[in-house]
Protein backbone atom coordinates (compact mmCIF):
# COMPACT_ATOMS: atom_id res chain seq x y z
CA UNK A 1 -8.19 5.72 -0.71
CA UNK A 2 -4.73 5.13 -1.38
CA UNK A 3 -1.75 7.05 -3.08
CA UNK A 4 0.32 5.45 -5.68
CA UNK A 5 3.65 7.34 -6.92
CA UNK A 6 4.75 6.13 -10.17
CA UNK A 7 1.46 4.62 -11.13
CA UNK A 8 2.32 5.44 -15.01
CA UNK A 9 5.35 2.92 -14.85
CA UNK A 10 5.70 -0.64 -15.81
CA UNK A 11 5.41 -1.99 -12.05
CA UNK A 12 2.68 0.84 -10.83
CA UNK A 13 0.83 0.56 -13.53
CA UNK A 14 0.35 -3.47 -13.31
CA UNK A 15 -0.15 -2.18 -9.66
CA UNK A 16 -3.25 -0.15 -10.45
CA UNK A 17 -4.81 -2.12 -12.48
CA UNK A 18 -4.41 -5.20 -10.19
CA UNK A 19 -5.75 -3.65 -7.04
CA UNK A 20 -8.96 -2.14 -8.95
CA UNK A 21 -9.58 -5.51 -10.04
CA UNK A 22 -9.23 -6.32 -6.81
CA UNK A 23 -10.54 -3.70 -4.56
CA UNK A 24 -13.41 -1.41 -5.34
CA UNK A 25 -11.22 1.68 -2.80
CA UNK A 26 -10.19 4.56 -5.35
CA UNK A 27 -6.34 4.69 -6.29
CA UNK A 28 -5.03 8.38 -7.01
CA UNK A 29 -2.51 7.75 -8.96
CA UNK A 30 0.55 10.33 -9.40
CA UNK A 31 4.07 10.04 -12.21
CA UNK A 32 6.05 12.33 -14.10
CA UNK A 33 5.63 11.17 -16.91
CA UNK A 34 8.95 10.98 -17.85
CA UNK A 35 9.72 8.54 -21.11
CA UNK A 36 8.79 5.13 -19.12
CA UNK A 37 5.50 6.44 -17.65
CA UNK A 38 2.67 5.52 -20.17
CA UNK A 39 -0.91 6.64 -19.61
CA UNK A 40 -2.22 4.18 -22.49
CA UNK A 41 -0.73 1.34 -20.10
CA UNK A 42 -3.92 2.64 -17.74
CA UNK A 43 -6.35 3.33 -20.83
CA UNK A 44 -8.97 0.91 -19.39
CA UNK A 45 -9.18 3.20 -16.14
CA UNK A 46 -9.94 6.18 -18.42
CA UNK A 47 -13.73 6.43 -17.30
CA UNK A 48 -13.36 4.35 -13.99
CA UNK A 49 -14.11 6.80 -11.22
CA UNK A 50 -12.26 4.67 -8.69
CA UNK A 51 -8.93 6.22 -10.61
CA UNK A 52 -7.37 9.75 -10.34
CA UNK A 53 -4.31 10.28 -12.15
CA UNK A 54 -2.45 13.32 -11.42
CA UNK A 55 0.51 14.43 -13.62
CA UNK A 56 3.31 15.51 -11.31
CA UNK A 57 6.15 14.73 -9.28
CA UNK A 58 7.43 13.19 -6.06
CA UNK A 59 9.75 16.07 -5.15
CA UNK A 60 7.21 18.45 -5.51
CA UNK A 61 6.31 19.51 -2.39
CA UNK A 62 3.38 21.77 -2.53
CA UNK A 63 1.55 19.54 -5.07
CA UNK A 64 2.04 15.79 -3.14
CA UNK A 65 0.74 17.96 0.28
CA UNK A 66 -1.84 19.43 -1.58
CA UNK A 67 -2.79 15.59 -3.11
CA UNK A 68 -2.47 14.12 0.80
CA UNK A 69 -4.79 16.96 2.40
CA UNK A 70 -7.40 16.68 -0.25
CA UNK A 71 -7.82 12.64 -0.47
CA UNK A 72 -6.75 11.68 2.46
CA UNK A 73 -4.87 8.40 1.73
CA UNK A 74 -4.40 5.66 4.27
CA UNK A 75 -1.49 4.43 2.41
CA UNK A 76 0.94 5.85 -0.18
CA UNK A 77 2.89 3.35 -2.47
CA UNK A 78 6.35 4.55 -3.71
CA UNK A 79 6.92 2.83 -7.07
CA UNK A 80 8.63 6.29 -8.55
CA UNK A 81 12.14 5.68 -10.11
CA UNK A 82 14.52 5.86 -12.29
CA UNK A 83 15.61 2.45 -12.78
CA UNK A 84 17.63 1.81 -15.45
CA UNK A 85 20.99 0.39 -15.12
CA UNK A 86 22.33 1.57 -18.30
CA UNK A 87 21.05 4.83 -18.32
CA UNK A 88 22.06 5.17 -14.89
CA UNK A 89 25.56 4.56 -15.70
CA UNK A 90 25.35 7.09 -18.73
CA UNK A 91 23.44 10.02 -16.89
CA UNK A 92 23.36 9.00 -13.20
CA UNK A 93 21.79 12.54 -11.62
CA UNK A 94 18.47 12.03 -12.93
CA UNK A 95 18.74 9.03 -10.33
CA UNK A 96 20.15 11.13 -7.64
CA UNK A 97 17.78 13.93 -8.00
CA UNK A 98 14.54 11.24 -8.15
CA UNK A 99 15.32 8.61 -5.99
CA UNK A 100 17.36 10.06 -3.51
CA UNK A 101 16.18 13.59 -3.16
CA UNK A 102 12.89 12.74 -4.06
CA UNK A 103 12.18 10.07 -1.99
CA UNK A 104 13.46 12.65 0.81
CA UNK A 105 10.66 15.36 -0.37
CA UNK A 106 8.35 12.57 0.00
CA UNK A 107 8.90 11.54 3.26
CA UNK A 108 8.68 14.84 4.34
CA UNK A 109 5.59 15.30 2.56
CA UNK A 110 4.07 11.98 3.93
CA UNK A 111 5.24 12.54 7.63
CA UNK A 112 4.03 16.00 7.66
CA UNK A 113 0.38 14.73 6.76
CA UNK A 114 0.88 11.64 9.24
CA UNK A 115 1.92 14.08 11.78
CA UNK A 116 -1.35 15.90 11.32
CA UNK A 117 -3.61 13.38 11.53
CA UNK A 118 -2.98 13.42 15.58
CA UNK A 119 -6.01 12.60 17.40
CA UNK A 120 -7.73 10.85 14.07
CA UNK A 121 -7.01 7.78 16.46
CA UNK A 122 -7.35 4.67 14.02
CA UNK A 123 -6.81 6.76 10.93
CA UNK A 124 -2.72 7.53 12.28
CA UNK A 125 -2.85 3.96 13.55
CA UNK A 126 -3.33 2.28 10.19
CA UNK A 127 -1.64 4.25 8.03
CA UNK A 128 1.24 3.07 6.32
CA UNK A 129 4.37 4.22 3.91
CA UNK A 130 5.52 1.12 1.83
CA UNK A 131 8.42 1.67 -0.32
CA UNK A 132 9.10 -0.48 -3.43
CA UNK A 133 13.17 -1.37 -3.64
CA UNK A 134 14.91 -4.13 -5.74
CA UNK A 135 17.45 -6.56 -5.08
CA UNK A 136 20.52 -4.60 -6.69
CA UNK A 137 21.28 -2.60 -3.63
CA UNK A 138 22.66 -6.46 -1.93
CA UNK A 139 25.62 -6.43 -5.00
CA UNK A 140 26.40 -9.85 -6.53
CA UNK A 141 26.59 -12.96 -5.80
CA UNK A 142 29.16 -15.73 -6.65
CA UNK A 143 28.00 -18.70 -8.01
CA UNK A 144 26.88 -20.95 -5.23
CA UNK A 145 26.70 -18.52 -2.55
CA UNK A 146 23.19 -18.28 -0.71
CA UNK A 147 20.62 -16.21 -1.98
CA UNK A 148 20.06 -12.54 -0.49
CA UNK A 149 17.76 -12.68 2.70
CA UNK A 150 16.29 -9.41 3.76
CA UNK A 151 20.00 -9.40 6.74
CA UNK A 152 22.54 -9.20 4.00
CA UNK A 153 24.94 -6.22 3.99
CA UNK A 154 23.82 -3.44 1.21
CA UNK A 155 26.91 -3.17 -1.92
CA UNK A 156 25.19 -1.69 -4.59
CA UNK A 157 27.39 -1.49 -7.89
CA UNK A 158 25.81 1.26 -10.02
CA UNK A 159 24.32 4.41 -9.46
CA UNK A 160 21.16 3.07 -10.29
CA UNK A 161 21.50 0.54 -7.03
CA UNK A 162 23.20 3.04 -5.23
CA UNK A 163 20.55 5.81 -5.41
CA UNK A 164 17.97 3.26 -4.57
CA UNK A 165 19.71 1.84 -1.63
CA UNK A 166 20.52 5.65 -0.66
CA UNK A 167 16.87 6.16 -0.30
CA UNK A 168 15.75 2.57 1.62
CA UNK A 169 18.04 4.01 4.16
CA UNK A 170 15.93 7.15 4.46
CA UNK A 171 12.64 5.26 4.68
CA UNK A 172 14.41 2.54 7.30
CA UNK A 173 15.75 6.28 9.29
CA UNK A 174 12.34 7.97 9.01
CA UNK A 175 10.46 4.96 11.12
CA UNK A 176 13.37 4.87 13.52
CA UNK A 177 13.72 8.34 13.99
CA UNK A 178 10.39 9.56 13.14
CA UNK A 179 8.07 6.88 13.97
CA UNK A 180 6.89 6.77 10.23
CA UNK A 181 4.63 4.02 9.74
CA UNK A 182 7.45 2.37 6.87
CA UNK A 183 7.09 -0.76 4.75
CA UNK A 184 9.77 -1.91 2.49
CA UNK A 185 9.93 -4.37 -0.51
CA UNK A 186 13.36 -5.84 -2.05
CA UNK A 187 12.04 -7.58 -5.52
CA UNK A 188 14.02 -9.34 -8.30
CA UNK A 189 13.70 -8.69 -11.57
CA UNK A 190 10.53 -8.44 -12.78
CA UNK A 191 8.82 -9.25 -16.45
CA UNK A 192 5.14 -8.78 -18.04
CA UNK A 193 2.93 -6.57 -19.50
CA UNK A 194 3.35 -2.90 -19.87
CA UNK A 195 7.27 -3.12 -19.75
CA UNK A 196 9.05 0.01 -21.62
CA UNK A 197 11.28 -2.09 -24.67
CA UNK A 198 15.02 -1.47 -22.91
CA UNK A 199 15.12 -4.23 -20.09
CA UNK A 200 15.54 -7.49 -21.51
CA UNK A 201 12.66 -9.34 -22.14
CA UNK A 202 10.34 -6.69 -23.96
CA UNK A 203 13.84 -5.62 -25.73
CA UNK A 204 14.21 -9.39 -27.12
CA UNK A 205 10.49 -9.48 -28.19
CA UNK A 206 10.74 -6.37 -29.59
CA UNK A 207 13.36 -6.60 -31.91
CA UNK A 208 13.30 -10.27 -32.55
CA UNK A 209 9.95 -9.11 -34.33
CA UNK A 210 11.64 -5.82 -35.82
CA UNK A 211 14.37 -8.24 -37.21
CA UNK A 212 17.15 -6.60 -36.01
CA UNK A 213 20.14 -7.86 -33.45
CA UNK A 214 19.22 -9.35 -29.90
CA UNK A 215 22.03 -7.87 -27.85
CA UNK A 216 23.28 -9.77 -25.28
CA UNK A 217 25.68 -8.39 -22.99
CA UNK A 218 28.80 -10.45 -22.80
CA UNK A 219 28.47 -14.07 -22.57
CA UNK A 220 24.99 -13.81 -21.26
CA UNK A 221 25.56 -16.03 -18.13
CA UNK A 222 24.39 -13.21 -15.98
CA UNK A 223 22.35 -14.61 -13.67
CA UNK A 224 18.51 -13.23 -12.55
CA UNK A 225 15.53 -14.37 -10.46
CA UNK A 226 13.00 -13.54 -12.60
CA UNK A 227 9.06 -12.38 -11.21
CA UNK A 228 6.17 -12.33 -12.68
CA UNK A 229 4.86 -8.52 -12.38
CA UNK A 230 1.35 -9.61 -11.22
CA UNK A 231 2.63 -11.86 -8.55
CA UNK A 232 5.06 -8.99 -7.11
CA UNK A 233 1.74 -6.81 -6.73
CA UNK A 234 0.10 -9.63 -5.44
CA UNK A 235 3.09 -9.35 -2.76
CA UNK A 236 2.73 -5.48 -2.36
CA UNK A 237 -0.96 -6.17 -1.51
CA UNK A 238 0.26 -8.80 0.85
CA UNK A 239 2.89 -6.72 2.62
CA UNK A 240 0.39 -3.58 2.65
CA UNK A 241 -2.10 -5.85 4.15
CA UNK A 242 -0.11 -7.67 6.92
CA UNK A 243 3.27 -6.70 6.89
CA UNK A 244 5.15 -6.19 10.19
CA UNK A 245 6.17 -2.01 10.78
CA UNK A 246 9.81 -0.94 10.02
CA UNK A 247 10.14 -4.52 8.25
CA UNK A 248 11.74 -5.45 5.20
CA UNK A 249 10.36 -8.35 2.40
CA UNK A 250 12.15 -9.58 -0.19
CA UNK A 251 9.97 -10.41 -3.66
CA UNK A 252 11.15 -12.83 -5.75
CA UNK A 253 9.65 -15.78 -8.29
CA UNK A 254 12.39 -18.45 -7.39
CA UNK A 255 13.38 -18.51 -11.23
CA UNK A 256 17.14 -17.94 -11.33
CA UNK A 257 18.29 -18.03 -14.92
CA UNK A 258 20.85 -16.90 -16.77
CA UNK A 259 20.43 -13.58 -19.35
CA UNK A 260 20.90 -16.47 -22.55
CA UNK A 261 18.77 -19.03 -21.43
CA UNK A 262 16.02 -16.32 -21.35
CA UNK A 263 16.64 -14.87 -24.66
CA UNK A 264 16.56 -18.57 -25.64
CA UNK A 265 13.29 -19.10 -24.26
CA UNK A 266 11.84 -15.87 -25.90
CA UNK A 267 13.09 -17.21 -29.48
CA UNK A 268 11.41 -20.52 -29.09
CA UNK A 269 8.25 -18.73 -27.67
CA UNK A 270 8.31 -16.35 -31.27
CA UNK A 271 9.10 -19.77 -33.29
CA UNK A 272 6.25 -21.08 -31.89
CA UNK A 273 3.12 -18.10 -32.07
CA UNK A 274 5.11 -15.55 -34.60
CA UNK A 275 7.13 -17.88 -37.24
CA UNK A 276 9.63 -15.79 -39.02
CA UNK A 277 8.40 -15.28 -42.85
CA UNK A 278 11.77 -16.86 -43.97
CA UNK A 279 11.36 -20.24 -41.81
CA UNK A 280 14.60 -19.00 -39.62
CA UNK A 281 15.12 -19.50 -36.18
CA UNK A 282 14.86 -16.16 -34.41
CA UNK A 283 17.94 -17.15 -32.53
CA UNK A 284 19.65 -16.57 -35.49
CA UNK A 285 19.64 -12.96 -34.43
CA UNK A 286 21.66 -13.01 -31.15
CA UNK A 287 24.60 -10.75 -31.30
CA UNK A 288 26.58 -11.13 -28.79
CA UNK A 289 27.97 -7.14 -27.57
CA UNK A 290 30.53 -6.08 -25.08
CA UNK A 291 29.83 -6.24 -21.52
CA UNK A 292 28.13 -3.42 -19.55
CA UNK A 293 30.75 -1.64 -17.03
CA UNK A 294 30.77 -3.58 -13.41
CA UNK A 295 27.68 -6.08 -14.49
CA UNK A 296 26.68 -8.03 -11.33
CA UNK A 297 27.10 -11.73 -12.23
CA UNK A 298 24.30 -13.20 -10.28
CA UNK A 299 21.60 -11.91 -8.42
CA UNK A 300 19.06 -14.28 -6.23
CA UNK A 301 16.10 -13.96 -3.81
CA UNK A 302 15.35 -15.76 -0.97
CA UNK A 303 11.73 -14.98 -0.41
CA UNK A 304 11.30 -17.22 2.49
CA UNK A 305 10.66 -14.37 5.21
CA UNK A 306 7.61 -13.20 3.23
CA UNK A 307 6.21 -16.62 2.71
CA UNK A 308 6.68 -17.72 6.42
CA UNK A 309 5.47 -14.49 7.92
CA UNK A 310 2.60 -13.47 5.89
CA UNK A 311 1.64 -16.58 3.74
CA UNK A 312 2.51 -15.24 -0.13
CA UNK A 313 3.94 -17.28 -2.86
CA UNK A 314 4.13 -16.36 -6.54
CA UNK A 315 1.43 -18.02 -8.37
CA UNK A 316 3.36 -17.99 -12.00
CA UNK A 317 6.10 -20.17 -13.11
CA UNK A 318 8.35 -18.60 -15.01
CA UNK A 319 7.28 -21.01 -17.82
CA UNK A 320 3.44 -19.66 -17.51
CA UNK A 321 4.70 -16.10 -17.00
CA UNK A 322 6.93 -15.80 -20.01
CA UNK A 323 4.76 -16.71 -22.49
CA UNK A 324 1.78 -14.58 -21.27
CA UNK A 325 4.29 -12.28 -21.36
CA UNK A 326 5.63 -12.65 -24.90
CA UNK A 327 1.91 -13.10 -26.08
CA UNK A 328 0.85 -9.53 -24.47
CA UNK A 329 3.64 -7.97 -26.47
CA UNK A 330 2.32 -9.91 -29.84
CA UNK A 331 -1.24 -8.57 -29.19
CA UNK A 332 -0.61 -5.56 -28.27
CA UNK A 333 2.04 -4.38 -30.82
CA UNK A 334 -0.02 -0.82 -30.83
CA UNK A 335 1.32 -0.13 -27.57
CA UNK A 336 4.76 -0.85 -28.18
CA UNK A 337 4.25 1.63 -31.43
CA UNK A 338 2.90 4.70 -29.69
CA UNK A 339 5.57 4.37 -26.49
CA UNK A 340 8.39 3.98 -29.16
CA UNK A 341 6.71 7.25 -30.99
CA UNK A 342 7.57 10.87 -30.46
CA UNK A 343 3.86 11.41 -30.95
CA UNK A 344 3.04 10.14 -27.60
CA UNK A 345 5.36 12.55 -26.04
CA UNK A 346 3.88 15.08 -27.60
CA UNK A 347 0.34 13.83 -26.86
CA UNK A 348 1.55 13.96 -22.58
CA UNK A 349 2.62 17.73 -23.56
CA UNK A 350 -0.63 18.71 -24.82
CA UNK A 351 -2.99 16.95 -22.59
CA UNK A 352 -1.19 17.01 -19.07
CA UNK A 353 1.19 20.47 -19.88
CA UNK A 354 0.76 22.79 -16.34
CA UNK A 355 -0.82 20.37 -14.16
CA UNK A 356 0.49 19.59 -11.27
């Protein structure tokens, strides 16, 4: 049994479904259900026994010690966050309260019940903590500079970064003050199925298809390493499996490219399987918008520590990725629809209103 926070969002829920394709132990799976948490992202887990979803939230204390005592996880994997930039930088305490003080109620939570399990021998032994970070908490990079290895100095440059790197620091104090059986995981930025439309790709897909404006922020030479979101949990698995306690692993797909080159790539992708009905070039719809306050020029990955320790590599291109990514979103325009839609809102209300 294991316990996965945030299993509702983008990254948890490619999580979920990848380990139960994988793995036959039951997930219990836990999120807010705030407006990027999407049950219909799970919908083919509705009757699977092996999953337990439980509407609620990190920081609650009472409920996450009631979830540890009753299903006894032997791991719990933190994917819950706010985590995006631009909202961040618009209404920054939601990503105080949940990824700073939140992450804080849930180490408490999860050391209390790994506290208790004292003289459960193996059981204490092999539990573990693993905490799911990004790469924004290093700063930028300058073009040319080496990419970030799991040594470099934290500058994060929004509140978004900032709140996540304030709460790596309390998972990297609770092993070394604690003894908390900790895991952490530094990815870049990742892309696929199941992404809420206001990070970049699924935004460009989405509206290129809507026919309105791709925005691109400035002169769109920002710079990413892009990851295929079933490869990163394909690295969770990894690092859950054999990673090294109190370590940290950087994720990344060793696909640096620039915010244009992507949006690019997207357009030619629609040309290709979704022809406009006029015969233009969905290019035609980049506008080009002012910059977003203090936007990191460059971020990069060097995933080397993770590939030498514990043997993982990304198995997608970002070539292969990308367009399994831009053909999800064309087959699965329902999806986009209902988390766009008020009426799925509503539907959470109804259905999960008082639990947890």
């Amino acid at each position: 049994m294991i316990l996965v926070t945030g299993s509702a969002g983008f990254i948890g829920a490619n999580f979920v479904l990848d380990w139960l394709a994988q793995h036959d132990e039951t997930v219990v799976g836990l999120d807010k259900l705030t407006y990027a948490g999407n049950l219909e992202s799970l919908a083919s887990l509705k009757d699977d026994p092996r999953h337990i979803f439980v509407r609620g939230d990190i920081g609650d204390a009472e409920l996450v010690g009631q979830l540890l005592k009753q299903h006894r996880p032997r791991a719990v994997i933190n994917f819950a966050a706010e985590s995006h930039v631009d909202r961040s930088i618009h209404g920054p305490e939601d990503f105080i309260q949940t990824n700073i003080v939140g992450t804080f109620h849930l180490l408490e939570s999860v050391r209390a019940y790994w506290s208790g399990m004292t003289g459960e021998g193996v059981i204490q032994d092999n539990f573990r903590f693993l905490h799911v970070s990004t790469d924004e908490v290093y700063g930028s990079l300058a073009k040319g500079d080496p990419a970030f290895s799991e040594t470099r100095r934290y500058e994060p440059n929004s509140p978004y970064s900032a709140s996540k790197a304030a709460s790596d620091h309390l998972v990297r104090a609770y092993h070394h003050t604690y003894g908390l059986p900790v895991l952490t995981t530094n990815c870049s930025n990742n892309y696929g199925p199941c992404q809420f439309p206001e990070k970049l790709i699924p935004l460009m897909i989405v509206n290129a298809l809507a026919g309105k404006p791709l925005p691109v922020y400035g002169d769109g030479q920002q710079i990413r390493d892009w990851l295929y979101v079933k490869d990163h949990c394909s690295a969770i698995r990894c690092v859950l499996e054999k990673g090294h306690l109190g370590e940290v692993y950087n994720i990344g797909g060793w696909n640096e490219k620039a915010n244009l080159d992507i949006v690019h790539t997207i357009c030619a992708l629609l040309d290709e399987l979704r022809p406009r009905a006029d015969d233009k070039f969905y290019r035609e719809q980049i506008a080009f918008v002012a910059d977003r306050p203090g936007h990191d020029r460059r971020y990069a990955i060097d995933a080397r520590k993770v590939e030498r320790e514990l043997g993982w590599k990304p198995a997608e291109t970002f070539e292969t990725g990308i367009r399994k990514t831009v053909q999800w979103y064309l087959d699965n325009q329902g999806w986009v629809d209902n988390v766009q839609s008020g009426s799925y809102r509503q539907w959470v209300e109804k259905n999960y209103a008082g639990r947890g």
